[in-house]
Protein backbone atom coordinates (compact mmCIF):
# COMPACT_ATOMS: atom_id res chain seq x y z
CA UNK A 1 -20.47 -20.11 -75.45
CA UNK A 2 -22.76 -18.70 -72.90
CA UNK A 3 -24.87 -15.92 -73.24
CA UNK A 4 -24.71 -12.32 -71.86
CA UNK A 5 -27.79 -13.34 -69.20
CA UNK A 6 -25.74 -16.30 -68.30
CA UNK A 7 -22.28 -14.84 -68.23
CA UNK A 8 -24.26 -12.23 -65.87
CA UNK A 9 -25.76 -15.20 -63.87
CA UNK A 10 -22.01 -16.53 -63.39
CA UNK A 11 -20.32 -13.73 -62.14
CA UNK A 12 -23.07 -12.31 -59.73
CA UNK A 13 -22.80 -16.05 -57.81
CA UNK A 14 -19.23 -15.72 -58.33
CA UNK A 15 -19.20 -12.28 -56.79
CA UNK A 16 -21.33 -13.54 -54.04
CA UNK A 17 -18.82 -16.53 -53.16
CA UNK A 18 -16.36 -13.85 -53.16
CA UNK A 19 -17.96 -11.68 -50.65
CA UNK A 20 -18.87 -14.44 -48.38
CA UNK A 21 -15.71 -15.88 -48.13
CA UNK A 22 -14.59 -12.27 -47.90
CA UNK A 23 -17.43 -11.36 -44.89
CA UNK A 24 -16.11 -14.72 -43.32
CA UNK A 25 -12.54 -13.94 -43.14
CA UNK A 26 -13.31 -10.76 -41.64
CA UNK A 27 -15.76 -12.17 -38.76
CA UNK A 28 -12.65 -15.26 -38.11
CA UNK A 29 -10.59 -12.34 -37.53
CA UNK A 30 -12.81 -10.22 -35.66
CA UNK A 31 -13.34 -13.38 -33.62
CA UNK A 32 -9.71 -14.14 -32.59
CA UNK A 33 -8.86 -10.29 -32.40
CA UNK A 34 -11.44 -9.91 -29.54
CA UNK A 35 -9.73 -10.11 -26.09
CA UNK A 36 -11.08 -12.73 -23.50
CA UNK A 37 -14.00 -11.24 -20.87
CA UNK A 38 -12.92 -11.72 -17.34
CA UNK A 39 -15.90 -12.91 -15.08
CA UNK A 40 -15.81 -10.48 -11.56
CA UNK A 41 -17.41 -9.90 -8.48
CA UNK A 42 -16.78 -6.77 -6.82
CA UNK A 43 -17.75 -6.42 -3.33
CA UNK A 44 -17.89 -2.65 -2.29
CA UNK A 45 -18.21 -0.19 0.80
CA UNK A 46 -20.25 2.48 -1.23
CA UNK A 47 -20.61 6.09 0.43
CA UNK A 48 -21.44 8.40 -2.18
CA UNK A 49 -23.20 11.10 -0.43
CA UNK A 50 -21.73 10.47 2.38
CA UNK A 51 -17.80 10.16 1.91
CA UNK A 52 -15.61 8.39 -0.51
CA UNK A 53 -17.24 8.00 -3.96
CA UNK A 54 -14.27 5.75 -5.31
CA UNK A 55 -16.55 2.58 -4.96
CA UNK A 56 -19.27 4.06 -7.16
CA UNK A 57 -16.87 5.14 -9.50
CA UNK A 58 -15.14 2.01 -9.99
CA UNK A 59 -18.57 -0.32 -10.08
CA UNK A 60 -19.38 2.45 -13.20
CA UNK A 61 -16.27 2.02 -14.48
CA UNK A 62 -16.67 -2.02 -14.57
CA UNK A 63 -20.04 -1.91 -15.94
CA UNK A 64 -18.79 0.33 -18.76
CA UNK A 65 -15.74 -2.03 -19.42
CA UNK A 66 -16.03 -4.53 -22.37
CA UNK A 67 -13.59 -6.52 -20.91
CA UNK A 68 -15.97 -7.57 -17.64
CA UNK A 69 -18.98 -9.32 -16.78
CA UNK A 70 -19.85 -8.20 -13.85
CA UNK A 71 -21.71 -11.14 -11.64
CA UNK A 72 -22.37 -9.96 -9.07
CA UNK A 73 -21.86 -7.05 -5.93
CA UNK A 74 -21.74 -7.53 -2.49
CA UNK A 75 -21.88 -4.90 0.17
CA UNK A 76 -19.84 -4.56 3.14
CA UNK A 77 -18.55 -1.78 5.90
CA UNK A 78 -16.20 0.43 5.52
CA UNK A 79 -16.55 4.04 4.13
CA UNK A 80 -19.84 4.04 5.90
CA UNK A 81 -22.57 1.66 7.52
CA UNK A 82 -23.93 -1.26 5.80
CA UNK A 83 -27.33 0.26 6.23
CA UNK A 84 -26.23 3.28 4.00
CA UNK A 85 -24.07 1.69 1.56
CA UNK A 86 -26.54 -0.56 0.55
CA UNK A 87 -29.05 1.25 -1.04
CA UNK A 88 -26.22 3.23 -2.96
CA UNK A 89 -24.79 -0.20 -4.09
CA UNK A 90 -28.00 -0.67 -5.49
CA UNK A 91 -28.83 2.54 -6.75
CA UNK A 92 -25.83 2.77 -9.00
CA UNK A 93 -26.24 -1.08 -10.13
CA UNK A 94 -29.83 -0.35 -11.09
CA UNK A 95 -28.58 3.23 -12.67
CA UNK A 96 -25.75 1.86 -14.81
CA UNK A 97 -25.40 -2.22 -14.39
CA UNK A 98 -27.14 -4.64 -15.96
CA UNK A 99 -30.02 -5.62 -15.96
CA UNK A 100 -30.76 -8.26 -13.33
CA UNK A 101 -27.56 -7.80 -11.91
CA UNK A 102 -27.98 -8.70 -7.50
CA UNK A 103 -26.36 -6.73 -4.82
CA UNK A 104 -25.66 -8.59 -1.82
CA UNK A 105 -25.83 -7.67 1.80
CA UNK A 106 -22.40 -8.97 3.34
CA UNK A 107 -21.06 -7.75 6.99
CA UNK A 108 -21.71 -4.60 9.05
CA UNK A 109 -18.68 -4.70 11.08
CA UNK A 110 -15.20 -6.90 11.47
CA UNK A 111 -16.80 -8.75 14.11
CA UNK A 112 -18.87 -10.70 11.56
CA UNK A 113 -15.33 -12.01 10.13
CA UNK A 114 -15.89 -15.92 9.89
CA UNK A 115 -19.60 -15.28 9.76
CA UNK A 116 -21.25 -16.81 6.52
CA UNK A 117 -23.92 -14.13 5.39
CA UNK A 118 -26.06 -13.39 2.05
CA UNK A 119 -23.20 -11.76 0.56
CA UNK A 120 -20.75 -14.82 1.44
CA UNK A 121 -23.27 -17.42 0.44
CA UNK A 122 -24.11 -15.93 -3.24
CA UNK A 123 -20.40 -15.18 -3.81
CA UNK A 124 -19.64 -19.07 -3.21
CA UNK A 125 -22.97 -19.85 -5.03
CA UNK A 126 -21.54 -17.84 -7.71
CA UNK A 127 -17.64 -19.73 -7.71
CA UNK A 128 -19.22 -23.13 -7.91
CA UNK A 129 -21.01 -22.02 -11.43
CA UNK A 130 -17.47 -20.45 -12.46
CA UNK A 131 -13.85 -19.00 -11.93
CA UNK A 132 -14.19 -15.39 -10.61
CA UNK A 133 -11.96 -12.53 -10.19
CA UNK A 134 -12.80 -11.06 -6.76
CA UNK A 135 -12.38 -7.28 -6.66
CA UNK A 136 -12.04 -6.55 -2.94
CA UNK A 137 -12.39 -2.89 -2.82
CA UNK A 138 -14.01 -1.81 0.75
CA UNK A 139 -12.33 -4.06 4.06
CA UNK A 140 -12.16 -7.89 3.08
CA UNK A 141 -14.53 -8.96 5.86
CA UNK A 142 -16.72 -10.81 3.20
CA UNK A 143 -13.50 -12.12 0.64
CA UNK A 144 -11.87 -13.41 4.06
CA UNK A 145 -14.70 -15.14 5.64
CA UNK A 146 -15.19 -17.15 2.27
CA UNK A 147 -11.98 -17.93 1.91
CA UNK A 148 -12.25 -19.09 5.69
CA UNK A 149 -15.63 -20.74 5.60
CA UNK A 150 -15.11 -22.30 1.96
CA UNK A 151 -11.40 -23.77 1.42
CA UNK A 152 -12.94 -25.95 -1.43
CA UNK A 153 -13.70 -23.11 -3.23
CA UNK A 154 -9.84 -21.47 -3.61
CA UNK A 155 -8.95 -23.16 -6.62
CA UNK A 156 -12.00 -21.62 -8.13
CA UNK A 157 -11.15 -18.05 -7.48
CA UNK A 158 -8.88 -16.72 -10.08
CA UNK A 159 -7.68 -13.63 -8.02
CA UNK A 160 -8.42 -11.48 -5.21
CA UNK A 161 -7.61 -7.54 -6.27
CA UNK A 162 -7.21 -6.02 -2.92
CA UNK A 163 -7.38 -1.95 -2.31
CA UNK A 164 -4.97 -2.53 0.26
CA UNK A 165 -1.17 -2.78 1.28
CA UNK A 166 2.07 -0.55 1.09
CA UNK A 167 5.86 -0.93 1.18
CA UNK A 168 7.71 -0.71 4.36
CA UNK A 169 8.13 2.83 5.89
CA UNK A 170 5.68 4.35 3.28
CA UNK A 171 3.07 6.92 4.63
CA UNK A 172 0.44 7.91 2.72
CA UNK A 173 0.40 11.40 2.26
CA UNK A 174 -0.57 13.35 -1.09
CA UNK A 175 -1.80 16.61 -0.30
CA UNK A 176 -0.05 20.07 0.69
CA UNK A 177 -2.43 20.75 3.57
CA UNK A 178 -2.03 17.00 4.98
CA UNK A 179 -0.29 16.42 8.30
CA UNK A 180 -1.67 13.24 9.18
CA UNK A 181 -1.35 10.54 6.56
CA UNK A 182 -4.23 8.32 5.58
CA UNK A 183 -4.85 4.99 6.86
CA UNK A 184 -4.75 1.99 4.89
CA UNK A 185 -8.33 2.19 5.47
CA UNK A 186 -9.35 -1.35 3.78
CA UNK A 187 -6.92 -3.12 5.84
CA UNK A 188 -6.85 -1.55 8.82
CA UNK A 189 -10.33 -2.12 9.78
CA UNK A 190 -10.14 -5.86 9.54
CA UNK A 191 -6.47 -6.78 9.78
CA UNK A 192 -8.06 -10.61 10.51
CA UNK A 193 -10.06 -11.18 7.59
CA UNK A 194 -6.84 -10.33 5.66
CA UNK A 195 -4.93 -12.88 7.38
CA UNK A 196 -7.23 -15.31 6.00
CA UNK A 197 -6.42 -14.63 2.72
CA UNK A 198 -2.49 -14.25 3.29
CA UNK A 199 -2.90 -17.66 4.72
CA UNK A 200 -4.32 -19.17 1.48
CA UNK A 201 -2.77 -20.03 -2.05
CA UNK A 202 -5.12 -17.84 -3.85
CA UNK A 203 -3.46 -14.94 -6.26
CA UNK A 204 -3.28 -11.56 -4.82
CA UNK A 205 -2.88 -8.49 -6.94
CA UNK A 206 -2.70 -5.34 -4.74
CA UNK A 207 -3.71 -2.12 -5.60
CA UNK A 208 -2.91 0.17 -3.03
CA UNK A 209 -3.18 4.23 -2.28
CA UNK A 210 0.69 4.66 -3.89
CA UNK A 211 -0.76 3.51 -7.39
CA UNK A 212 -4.05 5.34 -7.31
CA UNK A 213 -1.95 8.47 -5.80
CA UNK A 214 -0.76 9.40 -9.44
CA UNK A 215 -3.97 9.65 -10.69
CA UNK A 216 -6.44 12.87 -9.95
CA UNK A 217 -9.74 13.84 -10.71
CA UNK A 218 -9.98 17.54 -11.33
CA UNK A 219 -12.92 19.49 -11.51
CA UNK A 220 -12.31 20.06 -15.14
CA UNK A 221 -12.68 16.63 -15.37
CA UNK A 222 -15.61 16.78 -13.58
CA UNK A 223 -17.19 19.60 -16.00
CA UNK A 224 -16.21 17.35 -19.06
CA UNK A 225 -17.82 14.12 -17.41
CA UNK A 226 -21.28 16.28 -16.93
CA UNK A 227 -20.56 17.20 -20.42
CA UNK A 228 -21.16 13.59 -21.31
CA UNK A 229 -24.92 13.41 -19.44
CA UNK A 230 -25.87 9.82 -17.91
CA UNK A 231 -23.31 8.29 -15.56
CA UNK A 232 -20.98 11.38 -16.21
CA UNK A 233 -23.78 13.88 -15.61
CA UNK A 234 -24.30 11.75 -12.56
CA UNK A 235 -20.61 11.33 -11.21
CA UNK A 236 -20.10 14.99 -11.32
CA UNK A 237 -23.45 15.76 -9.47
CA UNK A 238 -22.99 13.65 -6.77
CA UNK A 239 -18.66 14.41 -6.38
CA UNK A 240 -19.31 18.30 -5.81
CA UNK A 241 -19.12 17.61 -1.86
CA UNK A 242 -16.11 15.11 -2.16
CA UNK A 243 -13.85 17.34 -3.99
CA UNK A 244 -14.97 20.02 -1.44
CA UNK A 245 -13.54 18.33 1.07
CA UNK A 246 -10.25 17.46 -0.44
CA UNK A 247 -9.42 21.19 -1.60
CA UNK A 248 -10.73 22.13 2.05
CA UNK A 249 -8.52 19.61 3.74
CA UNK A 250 -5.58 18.10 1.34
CA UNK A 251 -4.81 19.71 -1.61
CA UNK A 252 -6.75 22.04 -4.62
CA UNK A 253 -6.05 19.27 -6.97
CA UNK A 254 -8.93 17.07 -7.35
CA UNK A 255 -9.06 14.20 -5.68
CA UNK A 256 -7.75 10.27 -6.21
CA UNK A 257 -10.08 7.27 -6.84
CA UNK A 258 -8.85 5.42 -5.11
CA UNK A 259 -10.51 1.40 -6.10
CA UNK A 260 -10.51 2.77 -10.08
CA UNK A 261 -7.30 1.51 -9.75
CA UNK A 262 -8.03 -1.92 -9.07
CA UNK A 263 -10.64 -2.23 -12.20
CA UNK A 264 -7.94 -1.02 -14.21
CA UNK A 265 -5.42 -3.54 -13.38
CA UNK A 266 -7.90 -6.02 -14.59
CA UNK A 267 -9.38 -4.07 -17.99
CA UNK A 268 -6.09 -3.11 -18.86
CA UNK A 269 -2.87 -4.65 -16.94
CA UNK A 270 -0.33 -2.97 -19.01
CA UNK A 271 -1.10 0.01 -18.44
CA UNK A 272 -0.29 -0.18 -14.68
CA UNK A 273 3.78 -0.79 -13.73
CA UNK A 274 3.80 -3.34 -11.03
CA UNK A 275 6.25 -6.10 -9.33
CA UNK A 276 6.00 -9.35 -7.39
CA UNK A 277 6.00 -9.25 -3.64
CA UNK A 278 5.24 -10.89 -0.75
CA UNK A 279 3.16 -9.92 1.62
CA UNK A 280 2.88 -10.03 5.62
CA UNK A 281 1.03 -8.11 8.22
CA UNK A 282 3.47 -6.80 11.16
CA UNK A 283 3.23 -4.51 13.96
CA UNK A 284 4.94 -0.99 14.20
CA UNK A 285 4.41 2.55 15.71
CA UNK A 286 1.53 4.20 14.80
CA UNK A 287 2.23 6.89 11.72
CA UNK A 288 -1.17 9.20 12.66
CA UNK A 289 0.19 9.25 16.28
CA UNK A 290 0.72 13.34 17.00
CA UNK A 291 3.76 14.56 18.39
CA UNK A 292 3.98 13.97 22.17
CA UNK A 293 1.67 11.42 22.24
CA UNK A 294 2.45 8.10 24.02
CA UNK A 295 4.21 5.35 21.71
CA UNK A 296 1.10 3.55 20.46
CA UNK A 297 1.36 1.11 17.73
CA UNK A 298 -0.65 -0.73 14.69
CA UNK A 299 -0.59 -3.52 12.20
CA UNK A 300 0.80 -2.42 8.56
CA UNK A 301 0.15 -4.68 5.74
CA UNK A 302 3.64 -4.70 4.25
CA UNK A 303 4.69 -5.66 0.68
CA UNK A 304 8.18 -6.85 -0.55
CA UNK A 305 10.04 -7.29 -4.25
CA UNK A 306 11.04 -10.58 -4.53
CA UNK A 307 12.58 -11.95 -7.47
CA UNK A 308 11.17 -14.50 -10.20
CA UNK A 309 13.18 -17.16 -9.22
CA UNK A 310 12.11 -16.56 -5.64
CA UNK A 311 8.51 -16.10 -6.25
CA UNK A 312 6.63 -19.12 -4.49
CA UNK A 313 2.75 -17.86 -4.82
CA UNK A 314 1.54 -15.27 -6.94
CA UNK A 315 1.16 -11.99 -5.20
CA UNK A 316 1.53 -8.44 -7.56
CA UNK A 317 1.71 -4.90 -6.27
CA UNK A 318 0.65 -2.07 -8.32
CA UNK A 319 2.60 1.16 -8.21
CA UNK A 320 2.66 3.42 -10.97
CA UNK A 321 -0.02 3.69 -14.09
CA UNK A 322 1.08 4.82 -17.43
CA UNK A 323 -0.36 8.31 -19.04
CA UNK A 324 -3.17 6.77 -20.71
CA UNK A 325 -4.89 5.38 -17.85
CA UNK A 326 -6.88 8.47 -16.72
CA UNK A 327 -8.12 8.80 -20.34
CA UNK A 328 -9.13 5.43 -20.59
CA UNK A 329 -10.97 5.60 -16.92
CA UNK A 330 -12.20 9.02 -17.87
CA UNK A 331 -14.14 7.45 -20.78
CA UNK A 332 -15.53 4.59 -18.58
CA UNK A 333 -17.19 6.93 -16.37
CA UNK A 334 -18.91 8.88 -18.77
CA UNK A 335 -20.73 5.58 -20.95
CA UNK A 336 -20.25 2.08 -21.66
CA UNK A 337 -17.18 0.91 -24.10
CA UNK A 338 -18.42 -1.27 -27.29
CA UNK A 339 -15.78 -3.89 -28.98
């Protein structure tokens, strides 16, 4: 018979077995529960301060997501000079990104398309290490002159998410004040480059101004996000002049950010309705031309449905995000997401 110190003895190391096995069980399940990271590159035209301040939104909102590892940024034209969106690149990756993380000077104008440059060469650096999801978010004068210059590396890139594209006879318009739609701003400045990727095999997921049109940041948002201090603090402070604009020019809404979008398809997929398409670029009048004005034309980067059985490459528009995005995004902004 064993004694009360024994009988102790027995059932603390009995106990402890338990909660072992117990602590185990719950870390094997913690372990297969977590979803898969996604490795990205984003390549940017930054302009906060100076126009859009979608880019800086959506590289906060990436290095705030769980789901991402961020590795790298590259810098490109578009929303402003490469000389100016730069520094802001690097600004908000030094702010809010991790640390170490490089920023990348890339082209300064279309007519660098085919061009290798710092941005191109660490982005293919950065493929031969490992699969990446390319996050095209400014014009794809970079994305396309990799693609172009490096055809070994294609079956290395996972897919290009491209702030770009719309379905035939669509004109961007969202605003009560607007009379001239918006451009398809990305695209339009280096119709080329994006050639070079519709001539690939590479997966294209586009994420275009309908999707990011149902989404708007208010300035009650705004108020909440300084609320929050860090990022949020610092979203709000430097969006007072952007939102100006908009309720000036388009609408007393907010305003749309526009490349959040195409972080969100990545973080959280389901959350975004979209369809398979193909894609091709084609001429057609020009839909800024005023009334009166001579018959001028422009390339449109047009998107189809196709059906399963006729889908030959993998190309995905994004249209419509369900309710919970903006919450989701809203929470991004204002701090980093833990698992």
């Amino acid at each position: 018979m064993l004694g009360i110190p024994q009988l102790a003895l027995r059932v603390s190391v009995l106990g402890s077995a338990g909660l072992i096995a117990a602590w185990l069980a719950t870390l094997n399940v913690a372990t297969a529960a977590a979803p898969p990271v996604t490795d990205v590159w984003l390549d940017v035209d930054t302009a906060t301060g100076y126009t859009d301040v979608d880019d800086g939104l959506a590289l906060i909102q990436a290095f705030h997501s769980h789901e991402l590892c961020v590795r790298g940024v590259s810098v490109v034209f578009g929303n402003t000079s490469l000389e100016r969106a730069e520094p802001i690149a690097r600004e908000i990756a030094t702010r809010f990104g991790p640390p170490g993380l490089a920023v990348h000077r890339g082209a300064a104008s279309a007519r660098e398309f085919a061009q290798e440059n710092p941005a191109v060469c660490a982005l293919a650096a950065a493929l031969a290490e490992r699969p990446l999801t390319i996050l095209a978010l400014g014009p794809v004068t970079n994305v396309g002159t990799l693609v172009r210059r490096h055809p070994e590396l294609h079956g290395r890139i996972e897919r290009i998410v491209i702030v770009a594209g719309r379905r035939a006879g669509q004109r961007f318009t969202n605003g009560e004040k607007q009379t001239v739609p918006h451009r398809d701003f990305n695209f339009e400045l280096d119709p080329a480059a994006m050639q070079a990727i519709l001539d690939t095999e590479i997966p294209l997921v586009f994420a275009p101004w309908e999707v990011s049109s149902h989404v708007w940041i208010t300035r009650d948002d705004l108020a909440a996000l300084h609320r929050t201090g860090g990022s949020g603090a610092w979203i709000t402070e430097t969006s007072q002049y952007w939102i100006a604009q908009w309720e000036k020019k388009l609408t007393n809404r907010g305003f749309n950010p526009f490349d959040t979008l195409a972080v969100g398809w990545v973080t959280h997929p389901s959350l975004i309705q979209s369809m398979r398409v193909t894609a091709r670029i084609e001429e057609g009048p020009d839909d800024r031309a005023a009334a009166g004005q001579a018959v001028r034309t422009k390339p449109y980067l047009i998107v189809e449905p196709v059906s399963a059985d006729e889908v030959t490459r993998e190309m995905i528009y994004c249209y419509e995000p369900q309710p919970g995005f903006k919450q989701i995004l809203i929470q991004r902004l204002s701090g980093p997401n833990e698992l």
